[in-house]
N, C-alpha and C. Protein backbone atom coordinates (compact mmCIF):
# COMPACT_ATOMS: atom_id res chain seq x y z
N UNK A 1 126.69 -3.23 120.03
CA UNK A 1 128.09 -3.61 120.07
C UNK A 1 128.90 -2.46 119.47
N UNK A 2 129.91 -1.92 120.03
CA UNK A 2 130.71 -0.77 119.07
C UNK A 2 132.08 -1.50 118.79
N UNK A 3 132.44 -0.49 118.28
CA UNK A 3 133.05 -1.20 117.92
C UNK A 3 134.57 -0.70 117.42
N UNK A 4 136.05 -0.43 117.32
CA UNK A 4 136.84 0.33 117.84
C UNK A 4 137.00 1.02 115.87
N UNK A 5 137.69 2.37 116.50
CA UNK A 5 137.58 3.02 115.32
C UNK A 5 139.05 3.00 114.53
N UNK A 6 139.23 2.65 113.93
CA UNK A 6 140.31 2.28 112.57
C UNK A 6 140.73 2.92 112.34
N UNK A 7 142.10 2.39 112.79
CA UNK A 7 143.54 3.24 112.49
C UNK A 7 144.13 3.38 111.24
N UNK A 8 143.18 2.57 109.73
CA UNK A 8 143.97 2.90 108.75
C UNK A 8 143.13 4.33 108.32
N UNK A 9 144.12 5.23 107.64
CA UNK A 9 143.47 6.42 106.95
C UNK A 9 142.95 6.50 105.90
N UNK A 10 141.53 5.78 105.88
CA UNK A 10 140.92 5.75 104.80
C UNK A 10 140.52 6.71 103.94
N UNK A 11 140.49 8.40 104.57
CA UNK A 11 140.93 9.41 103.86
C UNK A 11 141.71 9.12 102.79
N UNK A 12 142.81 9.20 103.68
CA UNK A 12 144.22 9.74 102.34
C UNK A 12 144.18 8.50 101.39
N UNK A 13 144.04 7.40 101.42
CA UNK A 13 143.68 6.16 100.58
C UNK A 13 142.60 7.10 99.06
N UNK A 14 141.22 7.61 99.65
CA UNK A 14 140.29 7.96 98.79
C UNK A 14 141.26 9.49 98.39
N UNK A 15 142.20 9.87 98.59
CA UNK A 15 142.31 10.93 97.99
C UNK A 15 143.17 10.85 96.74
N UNK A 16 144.20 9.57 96.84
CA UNK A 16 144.66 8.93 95.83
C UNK A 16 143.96 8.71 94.79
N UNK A 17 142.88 8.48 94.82
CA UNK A 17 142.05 8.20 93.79
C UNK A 17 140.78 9.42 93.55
N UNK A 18 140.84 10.08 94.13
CA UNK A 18 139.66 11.11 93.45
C UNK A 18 140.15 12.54 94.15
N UNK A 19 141.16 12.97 94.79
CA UNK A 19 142.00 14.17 94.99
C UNK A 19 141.22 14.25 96.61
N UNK A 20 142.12 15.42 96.87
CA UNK A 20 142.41 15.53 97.67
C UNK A 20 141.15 16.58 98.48
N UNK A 21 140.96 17.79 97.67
CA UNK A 21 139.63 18.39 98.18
C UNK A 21 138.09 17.40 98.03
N UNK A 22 138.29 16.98 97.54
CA UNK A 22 136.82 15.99 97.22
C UNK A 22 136.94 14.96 98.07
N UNK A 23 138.08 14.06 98.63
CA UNK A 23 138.29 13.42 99.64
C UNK A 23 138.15 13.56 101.15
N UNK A 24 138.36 15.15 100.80
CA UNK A 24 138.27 16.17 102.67
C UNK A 24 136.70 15.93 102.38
N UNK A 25 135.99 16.57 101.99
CA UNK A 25 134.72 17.13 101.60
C UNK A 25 133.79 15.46 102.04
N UNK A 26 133.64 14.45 101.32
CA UNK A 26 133.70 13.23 101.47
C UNK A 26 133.95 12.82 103.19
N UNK A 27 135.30 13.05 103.53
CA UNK A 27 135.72 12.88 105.37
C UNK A 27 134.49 13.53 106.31
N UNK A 28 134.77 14.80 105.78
CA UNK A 28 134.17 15.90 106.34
C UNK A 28 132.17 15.21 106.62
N UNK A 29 131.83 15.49 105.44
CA UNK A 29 130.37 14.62 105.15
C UNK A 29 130.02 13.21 106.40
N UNK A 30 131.14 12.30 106.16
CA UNK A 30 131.18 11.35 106.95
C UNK A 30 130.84 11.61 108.63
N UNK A 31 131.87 12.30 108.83
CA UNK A 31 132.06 12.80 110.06
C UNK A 31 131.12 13.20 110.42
N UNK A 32 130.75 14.39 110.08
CA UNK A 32 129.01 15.02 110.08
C UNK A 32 128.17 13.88 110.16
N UNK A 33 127.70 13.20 109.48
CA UNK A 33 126.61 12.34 109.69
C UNK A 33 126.80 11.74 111.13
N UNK A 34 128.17 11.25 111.18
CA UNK A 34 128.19 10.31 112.65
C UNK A 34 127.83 11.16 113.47
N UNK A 35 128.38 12.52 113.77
CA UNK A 35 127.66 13.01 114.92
C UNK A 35 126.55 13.28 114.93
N UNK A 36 125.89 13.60 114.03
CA UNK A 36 123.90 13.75 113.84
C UNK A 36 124.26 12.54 114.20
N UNK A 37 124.15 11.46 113.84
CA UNK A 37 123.49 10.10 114.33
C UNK A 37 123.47 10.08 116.07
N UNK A 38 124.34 10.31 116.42
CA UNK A 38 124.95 10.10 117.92
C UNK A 38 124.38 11.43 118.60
N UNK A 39 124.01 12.38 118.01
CA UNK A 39 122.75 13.54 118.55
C UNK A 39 122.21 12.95 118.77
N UNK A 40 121.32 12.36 117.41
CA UNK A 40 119.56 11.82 117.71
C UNK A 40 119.94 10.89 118.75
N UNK A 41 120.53 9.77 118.51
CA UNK A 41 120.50 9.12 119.38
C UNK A 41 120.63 8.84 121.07
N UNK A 42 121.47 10.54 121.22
CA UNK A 42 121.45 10.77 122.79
C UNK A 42 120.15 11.64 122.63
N UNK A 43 119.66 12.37 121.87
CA UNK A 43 118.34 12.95 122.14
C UNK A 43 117.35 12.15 122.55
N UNK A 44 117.42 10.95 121.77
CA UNK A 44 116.15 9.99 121.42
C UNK A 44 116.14 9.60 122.93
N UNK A 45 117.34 8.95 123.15
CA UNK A 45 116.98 8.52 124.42
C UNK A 45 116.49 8.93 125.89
N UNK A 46 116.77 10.70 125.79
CA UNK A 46 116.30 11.61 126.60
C UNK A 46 114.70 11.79 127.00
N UNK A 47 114.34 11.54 125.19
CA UNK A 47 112.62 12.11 125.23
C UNK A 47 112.26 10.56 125.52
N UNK A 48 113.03 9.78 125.51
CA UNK A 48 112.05 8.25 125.61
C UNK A 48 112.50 8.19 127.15
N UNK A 49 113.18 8.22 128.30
CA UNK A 49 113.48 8.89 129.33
C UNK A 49 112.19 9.64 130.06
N UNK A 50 112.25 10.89 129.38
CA UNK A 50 111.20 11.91 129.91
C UNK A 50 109.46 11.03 129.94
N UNK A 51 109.11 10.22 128.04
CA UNK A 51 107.99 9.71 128.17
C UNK A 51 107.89 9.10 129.50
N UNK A 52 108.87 7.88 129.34
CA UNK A 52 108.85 6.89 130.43
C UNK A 52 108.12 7.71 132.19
N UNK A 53 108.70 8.70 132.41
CA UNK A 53 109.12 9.22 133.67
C UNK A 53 108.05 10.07 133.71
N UNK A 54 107.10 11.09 132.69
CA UNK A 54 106.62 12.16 133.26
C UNK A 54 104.87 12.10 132.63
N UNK A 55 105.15 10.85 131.56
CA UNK A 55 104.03 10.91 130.94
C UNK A 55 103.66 9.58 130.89
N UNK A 56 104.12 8.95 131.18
CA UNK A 56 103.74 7.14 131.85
C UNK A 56 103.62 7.24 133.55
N UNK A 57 104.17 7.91 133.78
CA UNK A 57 104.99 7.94 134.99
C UNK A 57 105.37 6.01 135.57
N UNK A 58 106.00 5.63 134.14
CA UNK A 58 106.62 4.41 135.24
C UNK A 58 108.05 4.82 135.72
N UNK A 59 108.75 5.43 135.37
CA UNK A 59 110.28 5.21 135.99
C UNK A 59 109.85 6.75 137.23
N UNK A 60 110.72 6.08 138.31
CA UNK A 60 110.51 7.21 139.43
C UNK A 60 111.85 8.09 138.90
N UNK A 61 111.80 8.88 140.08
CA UNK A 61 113.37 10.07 139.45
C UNK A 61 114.18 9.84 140.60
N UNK A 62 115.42 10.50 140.25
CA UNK A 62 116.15 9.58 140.95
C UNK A 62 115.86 10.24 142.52
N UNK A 63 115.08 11.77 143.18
CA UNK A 63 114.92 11.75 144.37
C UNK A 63 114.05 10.53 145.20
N UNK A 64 113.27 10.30 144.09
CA UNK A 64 112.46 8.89 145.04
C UNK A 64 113.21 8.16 144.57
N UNK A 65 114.13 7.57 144.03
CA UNK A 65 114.84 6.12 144.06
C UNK A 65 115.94 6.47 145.70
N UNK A 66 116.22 7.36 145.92
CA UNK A 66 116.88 7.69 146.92
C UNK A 66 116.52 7.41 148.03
N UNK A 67 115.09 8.17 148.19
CA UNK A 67 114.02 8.71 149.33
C UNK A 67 113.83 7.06 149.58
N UNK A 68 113.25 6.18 148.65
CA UNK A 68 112.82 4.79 149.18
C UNK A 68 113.95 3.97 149.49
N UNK A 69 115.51 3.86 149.12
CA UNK A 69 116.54 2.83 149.70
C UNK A 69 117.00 3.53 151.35
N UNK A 70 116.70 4.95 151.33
CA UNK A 70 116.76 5.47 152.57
C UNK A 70 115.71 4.85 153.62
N UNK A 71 114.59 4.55 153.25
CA UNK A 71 113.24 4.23 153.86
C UNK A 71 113.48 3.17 154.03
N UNK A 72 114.04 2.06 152.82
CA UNK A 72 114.92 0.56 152.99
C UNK A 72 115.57 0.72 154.26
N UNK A 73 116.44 1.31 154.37
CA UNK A 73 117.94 1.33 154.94
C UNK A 73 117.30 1.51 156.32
N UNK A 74 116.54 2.34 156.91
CA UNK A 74 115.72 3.12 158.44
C UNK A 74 115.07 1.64 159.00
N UNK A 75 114.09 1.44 157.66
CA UNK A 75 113.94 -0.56 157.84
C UNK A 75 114.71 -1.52 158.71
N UNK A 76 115.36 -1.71 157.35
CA UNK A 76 116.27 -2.40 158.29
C UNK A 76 117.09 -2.36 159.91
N UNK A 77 117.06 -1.29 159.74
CA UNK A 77 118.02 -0.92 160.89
C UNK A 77 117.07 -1.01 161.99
N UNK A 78 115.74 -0.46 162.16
CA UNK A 78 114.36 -1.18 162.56
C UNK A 78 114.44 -2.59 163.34
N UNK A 79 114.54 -3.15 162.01
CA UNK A 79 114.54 -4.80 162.01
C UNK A 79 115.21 -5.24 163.08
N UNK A 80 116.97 -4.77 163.07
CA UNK A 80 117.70 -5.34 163.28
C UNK A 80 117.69 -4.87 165.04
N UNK A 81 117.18 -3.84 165.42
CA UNK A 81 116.80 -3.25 166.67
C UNK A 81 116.03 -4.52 167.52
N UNK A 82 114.76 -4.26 166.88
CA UNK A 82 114.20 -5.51 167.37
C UNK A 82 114.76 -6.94 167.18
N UNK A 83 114.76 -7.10 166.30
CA UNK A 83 115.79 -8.54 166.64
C UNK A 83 116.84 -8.69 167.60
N UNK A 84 117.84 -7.78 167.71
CA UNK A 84 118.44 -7.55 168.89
C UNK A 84 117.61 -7.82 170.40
N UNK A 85 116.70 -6.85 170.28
CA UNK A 85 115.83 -7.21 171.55
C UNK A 85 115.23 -8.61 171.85
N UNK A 86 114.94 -9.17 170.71
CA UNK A 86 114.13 -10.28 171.39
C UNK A 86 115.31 -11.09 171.51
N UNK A 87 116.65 -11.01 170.98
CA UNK A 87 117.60 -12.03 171.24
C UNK A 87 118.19 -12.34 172.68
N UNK A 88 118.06 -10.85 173.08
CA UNK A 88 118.24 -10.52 175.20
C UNK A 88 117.29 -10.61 175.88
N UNK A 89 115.86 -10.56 175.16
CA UNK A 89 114.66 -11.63 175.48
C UNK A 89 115.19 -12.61 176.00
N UNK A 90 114.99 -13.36 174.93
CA UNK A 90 115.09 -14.81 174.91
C UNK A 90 116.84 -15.27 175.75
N UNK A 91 117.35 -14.81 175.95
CA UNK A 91 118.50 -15.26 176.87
C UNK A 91 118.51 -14.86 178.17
N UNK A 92 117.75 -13.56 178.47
CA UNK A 92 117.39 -13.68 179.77
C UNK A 92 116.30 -14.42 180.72
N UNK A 93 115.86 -15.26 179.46
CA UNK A 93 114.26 -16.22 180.28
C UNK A 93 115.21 -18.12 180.67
């Protein structure tokens, strides 16, 4: 769930009380961590991605997710050929 990011300036609040360079420094720190977090976390999901895909091999990539709704799609259209036919079959008997 995320969740929206807050419009009060909780900075300048902490700088009131413990100044103003130690408050940046503090922001600054903060800030930093969130984006390491939100690294690993787009990293993490890359290498768990790659496991999935190259070293399980369960997830296909996306040229065969392509290659097979194309192979779907030729199918059908197949299908619908013949069905056609037997429908002028069956109305010409």
């Amino acid at each position: 769930m995320k969740t929206k990011p807050s419009s009060h300036d909780w900075e300048e609040d902490l700088s009131k009380l413990i100044g103003d360079p130690l408050a940046f420094q503090l922001g600054y720190r903060v800030r930093q961590f969130k984006q390491q977090t939100q690294q690993i976390k787009q990293d993490s999901e890359q290498m768990l991605s790659e496991y999935f895909r190259y070293e399980l091999d369960l997830l296909p990539s996306r040229s065969e997710i392509e290659n097979f709704n194309q192979q779907v799609n030729e199918l059908e259209n197949r299908f619908n050929e013949i069905d056609a036919r037997i429908e002028r079959m069956t109305k010409a008997q």
